[in-house]
N, C-alpha and C. Protein backbone atom coordinates (compact mmCIF):
# COMPACT_ATOMS: atom_id res chain seq x y z
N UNK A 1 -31.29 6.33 -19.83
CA UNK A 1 -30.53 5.11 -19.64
C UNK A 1 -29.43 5.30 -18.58
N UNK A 2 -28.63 6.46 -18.63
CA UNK A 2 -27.50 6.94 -17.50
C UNK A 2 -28.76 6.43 -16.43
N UNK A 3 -29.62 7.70 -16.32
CA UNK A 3 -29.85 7.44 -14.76
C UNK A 3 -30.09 6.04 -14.29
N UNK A 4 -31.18 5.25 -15.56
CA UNK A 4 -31.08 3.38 -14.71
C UNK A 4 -30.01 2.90 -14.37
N UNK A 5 -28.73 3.38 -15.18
CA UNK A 5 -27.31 2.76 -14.84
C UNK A 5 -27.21 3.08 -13.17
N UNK A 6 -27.30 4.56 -13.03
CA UNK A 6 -26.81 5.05 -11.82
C UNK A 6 -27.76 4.24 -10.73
N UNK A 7 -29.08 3.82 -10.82
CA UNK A 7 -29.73 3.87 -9.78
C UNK A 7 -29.74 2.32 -9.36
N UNK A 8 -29.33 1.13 -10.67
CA UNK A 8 -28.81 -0.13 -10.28
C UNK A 8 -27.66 0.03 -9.77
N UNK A 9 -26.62 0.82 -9.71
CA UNK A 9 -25.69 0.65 -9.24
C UNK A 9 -25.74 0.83 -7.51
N UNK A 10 -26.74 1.76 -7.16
CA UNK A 10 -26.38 2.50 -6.29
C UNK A 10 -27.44 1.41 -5.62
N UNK A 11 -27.99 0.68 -5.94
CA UNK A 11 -29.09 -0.54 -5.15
C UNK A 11 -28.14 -1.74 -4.75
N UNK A 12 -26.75 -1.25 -5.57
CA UNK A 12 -26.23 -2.89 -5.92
C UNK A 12 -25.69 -2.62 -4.73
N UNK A 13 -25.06 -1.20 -4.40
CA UNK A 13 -23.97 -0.95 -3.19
C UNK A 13 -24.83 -1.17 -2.00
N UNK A 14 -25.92 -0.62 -1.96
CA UNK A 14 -26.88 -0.70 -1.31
C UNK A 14 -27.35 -2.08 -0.46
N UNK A 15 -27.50 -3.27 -1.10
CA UNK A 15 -27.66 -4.50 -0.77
C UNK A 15 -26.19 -4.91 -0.15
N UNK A 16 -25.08 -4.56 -0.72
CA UNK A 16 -23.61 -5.52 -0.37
C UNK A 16 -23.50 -4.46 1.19
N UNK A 17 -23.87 -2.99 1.12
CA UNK A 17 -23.59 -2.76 2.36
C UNK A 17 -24.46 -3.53 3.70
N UNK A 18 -26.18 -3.72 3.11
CA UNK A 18 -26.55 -4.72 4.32
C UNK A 18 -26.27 -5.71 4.40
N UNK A 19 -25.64 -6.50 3.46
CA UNK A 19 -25.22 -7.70 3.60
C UNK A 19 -23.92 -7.70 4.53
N UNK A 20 -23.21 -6.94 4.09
CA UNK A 20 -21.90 -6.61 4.67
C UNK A 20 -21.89 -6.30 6.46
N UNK A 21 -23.22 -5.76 6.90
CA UNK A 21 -23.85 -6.05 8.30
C UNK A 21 -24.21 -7.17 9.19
N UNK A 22 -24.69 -7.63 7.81
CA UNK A 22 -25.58 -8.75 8.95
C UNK A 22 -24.40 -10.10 8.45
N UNK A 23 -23.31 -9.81 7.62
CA UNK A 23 -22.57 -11.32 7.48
C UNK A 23 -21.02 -10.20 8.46
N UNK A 24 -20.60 -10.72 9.47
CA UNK A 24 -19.78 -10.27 10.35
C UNK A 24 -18.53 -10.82 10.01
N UNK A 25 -18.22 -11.92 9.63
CA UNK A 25 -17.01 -12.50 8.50
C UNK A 25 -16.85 -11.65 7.21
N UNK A 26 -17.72 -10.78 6.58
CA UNK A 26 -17.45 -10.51 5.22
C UNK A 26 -17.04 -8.84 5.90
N UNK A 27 -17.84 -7.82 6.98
CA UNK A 27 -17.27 -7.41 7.43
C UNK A 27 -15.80 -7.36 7.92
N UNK A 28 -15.14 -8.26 8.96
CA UNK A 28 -14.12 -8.52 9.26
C UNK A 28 -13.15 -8.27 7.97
N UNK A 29 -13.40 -8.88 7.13
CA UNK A 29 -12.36 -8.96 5.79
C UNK A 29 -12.15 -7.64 5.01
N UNK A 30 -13.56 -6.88 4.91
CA UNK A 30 -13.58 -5.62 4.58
C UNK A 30 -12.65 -4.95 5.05
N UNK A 31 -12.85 -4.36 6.92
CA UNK A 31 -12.00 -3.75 7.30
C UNK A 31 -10.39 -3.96 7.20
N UNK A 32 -10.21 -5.52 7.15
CA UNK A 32 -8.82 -6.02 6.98
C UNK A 32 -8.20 -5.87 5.53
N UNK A 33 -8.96 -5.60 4.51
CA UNK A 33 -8.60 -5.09 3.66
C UNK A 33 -7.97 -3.21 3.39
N UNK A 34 -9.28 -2.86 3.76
CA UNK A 34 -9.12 -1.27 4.42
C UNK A 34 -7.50 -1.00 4.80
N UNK A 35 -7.74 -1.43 5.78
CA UNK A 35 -6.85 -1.32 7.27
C UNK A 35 -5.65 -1.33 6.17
N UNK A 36 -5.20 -2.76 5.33
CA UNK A 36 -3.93 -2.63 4.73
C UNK A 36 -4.10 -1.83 3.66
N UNK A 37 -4.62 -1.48 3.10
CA UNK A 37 -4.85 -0.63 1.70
C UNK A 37 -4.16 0.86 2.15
N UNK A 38 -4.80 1.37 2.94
CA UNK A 38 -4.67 2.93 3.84
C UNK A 38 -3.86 2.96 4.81
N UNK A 39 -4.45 2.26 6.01
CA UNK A 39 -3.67 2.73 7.20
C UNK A 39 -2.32 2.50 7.62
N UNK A 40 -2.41 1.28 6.65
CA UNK A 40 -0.66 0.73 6.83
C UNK A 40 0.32 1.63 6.26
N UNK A 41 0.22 1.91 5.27
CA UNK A 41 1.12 3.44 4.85
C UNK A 41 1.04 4.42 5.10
N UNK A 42 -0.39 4.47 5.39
CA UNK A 42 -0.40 5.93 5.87
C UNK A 42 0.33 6.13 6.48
N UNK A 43 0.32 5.48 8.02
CA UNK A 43 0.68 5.61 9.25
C UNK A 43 2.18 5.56 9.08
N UNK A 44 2.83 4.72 8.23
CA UNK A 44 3.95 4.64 7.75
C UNK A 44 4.82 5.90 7.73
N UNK A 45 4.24 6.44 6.66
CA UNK A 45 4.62 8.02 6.50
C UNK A 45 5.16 8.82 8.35
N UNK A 46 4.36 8.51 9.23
CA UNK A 46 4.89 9.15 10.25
C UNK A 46 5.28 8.32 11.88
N UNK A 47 5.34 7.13 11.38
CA UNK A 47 5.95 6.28 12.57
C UNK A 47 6.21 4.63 11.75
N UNK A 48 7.33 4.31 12.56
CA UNK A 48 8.13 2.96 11.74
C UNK A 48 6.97 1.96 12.72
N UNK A 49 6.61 1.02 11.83
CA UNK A 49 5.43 -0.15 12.37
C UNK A 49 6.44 -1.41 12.51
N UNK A 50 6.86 -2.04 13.76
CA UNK A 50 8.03 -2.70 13.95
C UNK A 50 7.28 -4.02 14.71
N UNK A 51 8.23 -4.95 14.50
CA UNK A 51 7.18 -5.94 15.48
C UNK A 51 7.59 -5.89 16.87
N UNK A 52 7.64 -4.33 17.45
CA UNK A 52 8.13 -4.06 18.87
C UNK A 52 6.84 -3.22 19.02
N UNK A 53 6.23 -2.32 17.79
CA UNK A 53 5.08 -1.75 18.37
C UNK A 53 3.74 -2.16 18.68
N UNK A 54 3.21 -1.58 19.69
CA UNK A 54 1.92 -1.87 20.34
C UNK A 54 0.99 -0.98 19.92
N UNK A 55 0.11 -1.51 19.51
CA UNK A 55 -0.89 -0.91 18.72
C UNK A 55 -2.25 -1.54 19.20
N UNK A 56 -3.38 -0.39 19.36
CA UNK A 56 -4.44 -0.64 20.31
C UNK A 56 -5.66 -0.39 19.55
N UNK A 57 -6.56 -0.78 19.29
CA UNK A 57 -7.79 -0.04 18.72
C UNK A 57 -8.97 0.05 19.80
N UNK A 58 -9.82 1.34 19.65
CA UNK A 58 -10.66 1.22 20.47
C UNK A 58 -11.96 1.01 19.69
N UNK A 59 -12.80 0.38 20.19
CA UNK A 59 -14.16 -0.02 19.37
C UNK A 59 -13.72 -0.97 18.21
N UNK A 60 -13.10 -1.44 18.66
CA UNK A 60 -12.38 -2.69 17.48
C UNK A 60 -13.43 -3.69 17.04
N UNK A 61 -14.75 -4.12 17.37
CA UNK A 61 -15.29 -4.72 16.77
C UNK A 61 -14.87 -6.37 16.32
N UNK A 62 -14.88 -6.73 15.59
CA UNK A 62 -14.22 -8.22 15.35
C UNK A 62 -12.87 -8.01 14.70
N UNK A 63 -12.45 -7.02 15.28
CA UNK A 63 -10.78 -6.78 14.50
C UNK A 63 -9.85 -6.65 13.49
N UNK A 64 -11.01 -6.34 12.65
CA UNK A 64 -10.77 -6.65 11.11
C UNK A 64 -9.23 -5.53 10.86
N UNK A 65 -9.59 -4.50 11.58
CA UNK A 65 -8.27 -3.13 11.25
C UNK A 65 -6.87 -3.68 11.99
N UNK A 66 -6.76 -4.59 12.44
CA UNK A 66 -5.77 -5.26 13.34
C UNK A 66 -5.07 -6.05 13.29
N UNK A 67 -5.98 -6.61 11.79
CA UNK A 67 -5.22 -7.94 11.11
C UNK A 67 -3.94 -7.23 10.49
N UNK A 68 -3.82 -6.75 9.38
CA UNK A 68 -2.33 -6.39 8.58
C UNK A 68 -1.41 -5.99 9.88
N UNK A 69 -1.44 -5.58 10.89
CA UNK A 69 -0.66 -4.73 11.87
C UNK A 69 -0.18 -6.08 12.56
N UNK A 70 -1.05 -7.12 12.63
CA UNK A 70 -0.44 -8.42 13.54
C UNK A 70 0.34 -9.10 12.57
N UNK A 71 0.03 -9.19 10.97
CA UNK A 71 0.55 -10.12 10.26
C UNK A 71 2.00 -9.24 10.11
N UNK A 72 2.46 -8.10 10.43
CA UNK A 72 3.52 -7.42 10.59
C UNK A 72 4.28 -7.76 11.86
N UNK A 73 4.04 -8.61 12.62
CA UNK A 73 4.29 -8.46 13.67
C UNK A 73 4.02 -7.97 14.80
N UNK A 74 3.50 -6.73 14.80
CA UNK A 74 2.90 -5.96 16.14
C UNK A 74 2.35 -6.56 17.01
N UNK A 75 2.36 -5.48 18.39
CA UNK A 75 1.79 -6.70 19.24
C UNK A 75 0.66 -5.41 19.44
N UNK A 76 -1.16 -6.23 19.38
CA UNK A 76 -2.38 -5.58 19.14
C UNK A 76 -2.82 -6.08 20.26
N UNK A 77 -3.49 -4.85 20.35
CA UNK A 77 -4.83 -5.02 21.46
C UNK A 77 -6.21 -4.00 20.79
N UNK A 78 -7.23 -5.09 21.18
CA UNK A 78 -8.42 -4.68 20.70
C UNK A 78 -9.67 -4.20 21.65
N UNK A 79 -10.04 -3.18 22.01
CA UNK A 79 -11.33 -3.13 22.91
C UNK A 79 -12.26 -2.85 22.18
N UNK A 80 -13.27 -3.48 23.05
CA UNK A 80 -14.83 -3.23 22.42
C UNK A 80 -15.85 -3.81 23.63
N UNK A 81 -16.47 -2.68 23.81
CA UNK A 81 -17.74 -2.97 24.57
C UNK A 81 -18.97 -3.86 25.07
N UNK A 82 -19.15 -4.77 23.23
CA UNK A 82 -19.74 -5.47 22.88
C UNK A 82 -19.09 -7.26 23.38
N UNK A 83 -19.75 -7.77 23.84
CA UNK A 83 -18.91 -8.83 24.45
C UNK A 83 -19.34 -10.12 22.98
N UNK A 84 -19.98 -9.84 22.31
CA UNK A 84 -20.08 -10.78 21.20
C UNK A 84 -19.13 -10.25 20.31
N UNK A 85 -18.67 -9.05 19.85
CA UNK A 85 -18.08 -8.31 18.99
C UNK A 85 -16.74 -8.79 19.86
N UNK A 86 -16.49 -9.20 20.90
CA UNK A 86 -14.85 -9.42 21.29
C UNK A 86 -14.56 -10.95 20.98
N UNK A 87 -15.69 -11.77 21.27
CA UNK A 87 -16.01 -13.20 20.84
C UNK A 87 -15.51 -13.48 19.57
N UNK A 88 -15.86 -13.06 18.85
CA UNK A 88 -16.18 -12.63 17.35
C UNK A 88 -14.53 -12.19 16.92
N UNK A 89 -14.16 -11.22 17.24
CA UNK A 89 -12.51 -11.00 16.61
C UNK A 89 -11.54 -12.51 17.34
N UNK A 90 -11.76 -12.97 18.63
CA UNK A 90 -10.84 -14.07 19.13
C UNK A 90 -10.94 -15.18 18.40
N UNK A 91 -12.04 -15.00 17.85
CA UNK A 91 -12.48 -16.77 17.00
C UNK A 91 -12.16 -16.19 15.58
N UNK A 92 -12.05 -15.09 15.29
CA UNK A 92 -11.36 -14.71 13.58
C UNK A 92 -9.92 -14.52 13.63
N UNK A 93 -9.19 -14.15 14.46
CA UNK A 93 -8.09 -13.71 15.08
C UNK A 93 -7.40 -15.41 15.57
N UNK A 94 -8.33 -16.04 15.50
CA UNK A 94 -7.68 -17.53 16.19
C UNK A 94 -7.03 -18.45 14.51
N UNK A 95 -7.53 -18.00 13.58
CA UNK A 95 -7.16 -18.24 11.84
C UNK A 95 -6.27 -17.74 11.65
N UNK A 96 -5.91 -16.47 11.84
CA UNK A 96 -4.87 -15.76 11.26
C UNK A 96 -3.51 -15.15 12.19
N UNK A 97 -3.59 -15.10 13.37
CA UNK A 97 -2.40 -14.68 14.35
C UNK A 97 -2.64 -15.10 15.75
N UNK A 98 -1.63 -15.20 16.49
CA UNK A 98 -1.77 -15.69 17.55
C UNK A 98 -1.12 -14.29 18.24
N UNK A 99 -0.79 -12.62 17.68
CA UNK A 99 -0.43 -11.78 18.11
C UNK A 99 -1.46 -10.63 19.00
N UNK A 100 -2.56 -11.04 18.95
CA UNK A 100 -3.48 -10.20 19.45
C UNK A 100 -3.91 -10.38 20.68
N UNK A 101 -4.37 -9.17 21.39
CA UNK A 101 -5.29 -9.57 22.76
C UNK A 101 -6.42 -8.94 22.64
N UNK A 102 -8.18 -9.42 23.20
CA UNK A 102 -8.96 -9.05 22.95
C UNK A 102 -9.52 -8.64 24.49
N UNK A 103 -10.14 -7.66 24.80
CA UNK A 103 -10.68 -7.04 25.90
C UNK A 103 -11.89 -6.38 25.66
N UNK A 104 -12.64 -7.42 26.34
CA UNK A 104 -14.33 -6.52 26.78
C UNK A 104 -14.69 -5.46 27.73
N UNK A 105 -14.35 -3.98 27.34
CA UNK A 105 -14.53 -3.19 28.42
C UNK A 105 -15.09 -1.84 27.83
N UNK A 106 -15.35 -1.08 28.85
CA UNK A 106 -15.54 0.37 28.31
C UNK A 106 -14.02 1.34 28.19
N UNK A 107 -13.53 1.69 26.85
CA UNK A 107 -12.35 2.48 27.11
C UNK A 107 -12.17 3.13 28.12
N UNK A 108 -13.05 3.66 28.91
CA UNK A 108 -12.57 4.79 29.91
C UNK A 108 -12.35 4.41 31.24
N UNK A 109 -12.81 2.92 31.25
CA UNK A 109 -12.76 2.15 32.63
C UNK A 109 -10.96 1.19 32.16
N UNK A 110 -10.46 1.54 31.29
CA UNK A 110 -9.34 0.34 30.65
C UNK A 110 -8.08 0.98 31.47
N UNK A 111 -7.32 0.12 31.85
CA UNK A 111 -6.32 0.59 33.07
C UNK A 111 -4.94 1.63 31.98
N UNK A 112 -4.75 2.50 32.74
CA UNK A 112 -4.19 3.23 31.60
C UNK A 112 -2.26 2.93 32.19
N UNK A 113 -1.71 2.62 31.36
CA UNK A 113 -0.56 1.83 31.46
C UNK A 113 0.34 2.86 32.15
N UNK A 114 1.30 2.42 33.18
CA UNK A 114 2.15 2.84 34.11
C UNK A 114 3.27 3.49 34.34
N UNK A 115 3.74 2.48 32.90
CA UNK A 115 5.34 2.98 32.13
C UNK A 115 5.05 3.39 30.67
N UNK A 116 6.12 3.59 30.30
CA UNK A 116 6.40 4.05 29.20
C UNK A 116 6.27 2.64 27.95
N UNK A 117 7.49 1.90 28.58
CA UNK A 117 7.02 0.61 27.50
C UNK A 117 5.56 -0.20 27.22
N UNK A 118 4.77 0.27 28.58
CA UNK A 118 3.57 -0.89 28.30
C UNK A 118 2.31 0.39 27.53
N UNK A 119 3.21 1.88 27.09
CA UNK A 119 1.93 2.77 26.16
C UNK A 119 1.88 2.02 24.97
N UNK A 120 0.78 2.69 24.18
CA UNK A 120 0.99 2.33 22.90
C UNK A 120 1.30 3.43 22.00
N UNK A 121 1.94 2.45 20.91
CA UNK A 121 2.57 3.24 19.22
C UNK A 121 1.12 3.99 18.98
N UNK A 122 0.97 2.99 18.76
CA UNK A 122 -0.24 3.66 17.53
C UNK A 122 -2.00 3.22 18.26
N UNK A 123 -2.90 3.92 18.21
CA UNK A 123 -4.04 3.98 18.38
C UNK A 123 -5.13 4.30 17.79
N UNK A 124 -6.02 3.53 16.78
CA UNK A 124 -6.77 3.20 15.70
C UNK A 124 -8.39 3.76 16.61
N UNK A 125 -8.98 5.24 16.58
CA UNK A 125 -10.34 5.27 16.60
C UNK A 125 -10.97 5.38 15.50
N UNK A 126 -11.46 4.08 14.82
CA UNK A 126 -11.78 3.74 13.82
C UNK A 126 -13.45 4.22 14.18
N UNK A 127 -14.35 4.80 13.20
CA UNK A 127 -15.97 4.68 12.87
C UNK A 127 -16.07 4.56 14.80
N UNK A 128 -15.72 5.46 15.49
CA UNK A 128 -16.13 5.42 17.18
C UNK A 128 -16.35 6.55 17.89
N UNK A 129 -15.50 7.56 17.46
CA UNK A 129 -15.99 9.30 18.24
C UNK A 129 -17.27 9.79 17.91
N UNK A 130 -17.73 9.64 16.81
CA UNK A 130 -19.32 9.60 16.39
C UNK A 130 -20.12 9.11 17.65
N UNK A 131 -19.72 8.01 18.05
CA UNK A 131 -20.94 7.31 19.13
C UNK A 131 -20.32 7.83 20.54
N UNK A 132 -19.55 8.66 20.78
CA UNK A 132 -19.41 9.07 22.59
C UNK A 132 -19.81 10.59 22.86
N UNK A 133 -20.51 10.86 23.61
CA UNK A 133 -21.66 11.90 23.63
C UNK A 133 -20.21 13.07 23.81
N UNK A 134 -19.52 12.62 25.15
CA UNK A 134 -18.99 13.76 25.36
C UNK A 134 -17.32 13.15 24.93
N UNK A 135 -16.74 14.10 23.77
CA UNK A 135 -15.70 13.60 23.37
C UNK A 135 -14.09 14.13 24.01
N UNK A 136 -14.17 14.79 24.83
CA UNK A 136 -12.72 15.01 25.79
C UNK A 136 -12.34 14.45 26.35
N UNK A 137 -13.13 13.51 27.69
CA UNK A 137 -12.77 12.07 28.42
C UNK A 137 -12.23 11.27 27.73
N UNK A 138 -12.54 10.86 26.68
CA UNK A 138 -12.44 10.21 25.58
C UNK A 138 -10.69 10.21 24.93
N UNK A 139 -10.43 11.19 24.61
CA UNK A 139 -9.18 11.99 23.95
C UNK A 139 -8.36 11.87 24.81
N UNK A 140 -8.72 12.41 26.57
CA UNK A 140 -8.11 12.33 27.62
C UNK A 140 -7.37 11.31 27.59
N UNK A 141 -8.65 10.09 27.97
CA UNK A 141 -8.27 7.97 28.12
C UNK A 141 -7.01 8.14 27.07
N UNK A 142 -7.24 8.53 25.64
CA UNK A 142 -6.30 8.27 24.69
C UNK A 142 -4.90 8.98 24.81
N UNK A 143 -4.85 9.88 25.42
CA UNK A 143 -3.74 10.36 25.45
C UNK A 143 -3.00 9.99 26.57
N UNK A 144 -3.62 9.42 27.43
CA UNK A 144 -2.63 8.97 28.89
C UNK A 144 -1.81 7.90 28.48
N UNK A 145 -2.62 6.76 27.48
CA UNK A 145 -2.90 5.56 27.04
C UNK A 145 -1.65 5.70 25.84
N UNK A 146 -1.46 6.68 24.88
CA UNK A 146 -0.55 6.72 24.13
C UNK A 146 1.02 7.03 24.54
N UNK A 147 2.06 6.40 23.39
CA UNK A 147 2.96 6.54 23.74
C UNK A 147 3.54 8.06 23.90
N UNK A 148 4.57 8.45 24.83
CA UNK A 148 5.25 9.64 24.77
C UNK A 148 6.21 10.24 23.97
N UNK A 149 6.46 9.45 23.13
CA UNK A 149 7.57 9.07 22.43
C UNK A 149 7.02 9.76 21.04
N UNK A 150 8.20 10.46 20.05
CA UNK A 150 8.09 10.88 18.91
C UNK A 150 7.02 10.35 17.82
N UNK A 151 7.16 8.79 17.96
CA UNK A 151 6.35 7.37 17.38
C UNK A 151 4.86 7.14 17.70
N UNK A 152 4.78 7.89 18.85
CA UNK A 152 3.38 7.60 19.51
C UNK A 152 1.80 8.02 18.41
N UNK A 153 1.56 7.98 17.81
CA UNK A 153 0.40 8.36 16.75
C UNK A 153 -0.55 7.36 17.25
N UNK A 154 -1.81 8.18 16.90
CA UNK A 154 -3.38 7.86 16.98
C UNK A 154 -4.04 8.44 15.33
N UNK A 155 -4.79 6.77 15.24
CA UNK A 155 -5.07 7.57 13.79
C UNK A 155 -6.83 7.74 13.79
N UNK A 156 -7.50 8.79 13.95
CA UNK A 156 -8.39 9.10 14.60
C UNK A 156 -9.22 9.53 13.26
N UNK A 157 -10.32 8.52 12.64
CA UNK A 157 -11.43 8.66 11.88
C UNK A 157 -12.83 8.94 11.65
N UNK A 158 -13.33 9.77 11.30
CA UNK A 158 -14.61 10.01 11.91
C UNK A 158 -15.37 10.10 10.79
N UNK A 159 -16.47 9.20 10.13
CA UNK A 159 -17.22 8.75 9.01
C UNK A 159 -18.77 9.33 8.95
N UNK A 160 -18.81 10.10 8.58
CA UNK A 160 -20.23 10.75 8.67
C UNK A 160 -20.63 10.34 6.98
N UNK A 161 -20.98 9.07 6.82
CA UNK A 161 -21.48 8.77 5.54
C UNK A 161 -22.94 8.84 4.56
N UNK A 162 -23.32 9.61 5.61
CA UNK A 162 -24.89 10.13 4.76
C UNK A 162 -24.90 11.97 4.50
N UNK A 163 -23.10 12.06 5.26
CA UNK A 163 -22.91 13.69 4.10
C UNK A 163 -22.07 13.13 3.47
N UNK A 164 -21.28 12.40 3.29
CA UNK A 164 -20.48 11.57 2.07
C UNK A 164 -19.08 12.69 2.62
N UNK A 165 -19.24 12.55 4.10
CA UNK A 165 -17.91 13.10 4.44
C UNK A 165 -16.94 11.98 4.88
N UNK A 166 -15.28 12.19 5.05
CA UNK A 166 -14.47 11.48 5.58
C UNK A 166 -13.35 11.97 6.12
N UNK A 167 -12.97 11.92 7.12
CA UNK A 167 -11.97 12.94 7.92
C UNK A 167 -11.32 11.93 8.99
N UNK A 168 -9.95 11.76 8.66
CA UNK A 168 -8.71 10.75 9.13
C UNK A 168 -7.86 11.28 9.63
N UNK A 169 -7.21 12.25 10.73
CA UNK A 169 -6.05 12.34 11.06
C UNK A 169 -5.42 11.77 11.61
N UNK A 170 -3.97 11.67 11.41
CA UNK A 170 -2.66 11.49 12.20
C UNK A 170 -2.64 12.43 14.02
N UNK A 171 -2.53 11.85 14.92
CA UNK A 171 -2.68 12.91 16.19
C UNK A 171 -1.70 12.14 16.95
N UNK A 172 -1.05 13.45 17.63
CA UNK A 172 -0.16 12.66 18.98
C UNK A 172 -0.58 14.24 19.68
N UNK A 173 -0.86 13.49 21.11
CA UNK A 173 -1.99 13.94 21.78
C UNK A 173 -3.23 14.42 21.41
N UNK A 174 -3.04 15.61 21.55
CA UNK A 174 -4.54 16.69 20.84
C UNK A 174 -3.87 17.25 19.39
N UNK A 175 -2.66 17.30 18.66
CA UNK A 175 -2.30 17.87 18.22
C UNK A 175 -2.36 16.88 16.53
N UNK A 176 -3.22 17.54 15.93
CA UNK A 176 -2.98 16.86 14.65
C UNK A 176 -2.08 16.82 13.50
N UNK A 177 -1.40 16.32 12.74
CA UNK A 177 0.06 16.47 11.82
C UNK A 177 -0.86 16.49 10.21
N UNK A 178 -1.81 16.33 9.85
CA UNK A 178 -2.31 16.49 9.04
C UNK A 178 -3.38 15.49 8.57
N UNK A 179 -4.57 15.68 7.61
CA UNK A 179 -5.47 14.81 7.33
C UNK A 179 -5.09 13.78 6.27
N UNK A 180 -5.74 12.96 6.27
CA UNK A 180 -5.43 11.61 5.22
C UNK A 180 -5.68 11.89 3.88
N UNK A 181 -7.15 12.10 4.26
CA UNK A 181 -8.00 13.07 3.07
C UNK A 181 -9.37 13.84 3.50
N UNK A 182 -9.80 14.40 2.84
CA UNK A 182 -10.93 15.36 3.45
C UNK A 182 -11.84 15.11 1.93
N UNK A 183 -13.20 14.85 1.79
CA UNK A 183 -13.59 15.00 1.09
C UNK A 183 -15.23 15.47 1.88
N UNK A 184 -16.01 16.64 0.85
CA UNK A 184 -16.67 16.65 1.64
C UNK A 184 -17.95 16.78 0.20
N UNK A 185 -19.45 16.87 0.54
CA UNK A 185 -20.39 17.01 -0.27
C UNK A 185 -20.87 19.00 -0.67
């Protein structure tokens, strides 16, 4: 009887995660839930979230991790590659804040800011280092791109969910301040 328990359950997660794909609104809400559950304190713990900071995500998708950070005030910017996936956060993002900017580009082509005030606080690689073959360019873009400043954090996630791993750090530059959580199989 355990195991039928276990194996409806694990069909039930099973279905809400494809559903959770192919409905891009129920997504969106997911991550915007996420996003405030975790990252908002987390990040807390090692930089003040002010409605002066600029906060960037890369592979942002329909923006779901971007919402609690705008309803704080922040001023967000979102890239993503996908030009429906940028569509997609401006028309969900058009409900809930008028604090965001959305940009269709490849991170590494994204103009990397000049001064100091136009870096960003904080920088969200949410479920994205997984998909870039070679990951130093990458880190590079992010670190030119981040602020210089004590405050400057990148919160850099990397989801390998078919080892039922999860690995979140805090980083300013290359240098990590510690993990969120580590769990591994």
């Amino acid at each position: 009887m355990n195991d039928l328990y276990l194996y409806i359950q694990k069909s039930q997660k099973i279905r809400y995660m494809q559903k959770r794909h192919t409905d891009r609104k129920m997504y969106f809400r997911d991550l915007e839930i996420t996003s405030k559950e975790f990252y908002i304190s987390y990040l807390s713990d090692f930089t003040e979230l002010t409605s002066k900071s600029r906060i960037l995500e890369v592979g942002c998708g329909e923006g779901g991790n971007l919402v609690p950070f705008a309803q704080l005030g922040c001023k967000v910017t979102g890239i993503d590659i996908a030009e429906c996936r940028i569509k997609d956060a401006k028309a969900y993002f058009s409900e809930i804040s008028n604090h965001a900017t959305f940009v269709c580009c490849d991170f590494m082509q994204y103009p990397v800011p000049c001064n100091e005030e136009d870096k960003y606080d904080v920088i969200l690689l949410h479920d994205v280092i997984e998909h870039v073959p070679t990951k130093e360019p990458l880190l590079n873009q992010k670190a030119c791109c981040l602020s210089d400043s004590p405050h400057g954090k990148c919160l850099l996630e990397d989801i390998n969910r078919f080892a039922e791993a999860n690995f979140a750090h805090i980083c300013h530059s290359f240098t990590c301040c510690q993990p969120l959580y580590t769990s591994c199989c």
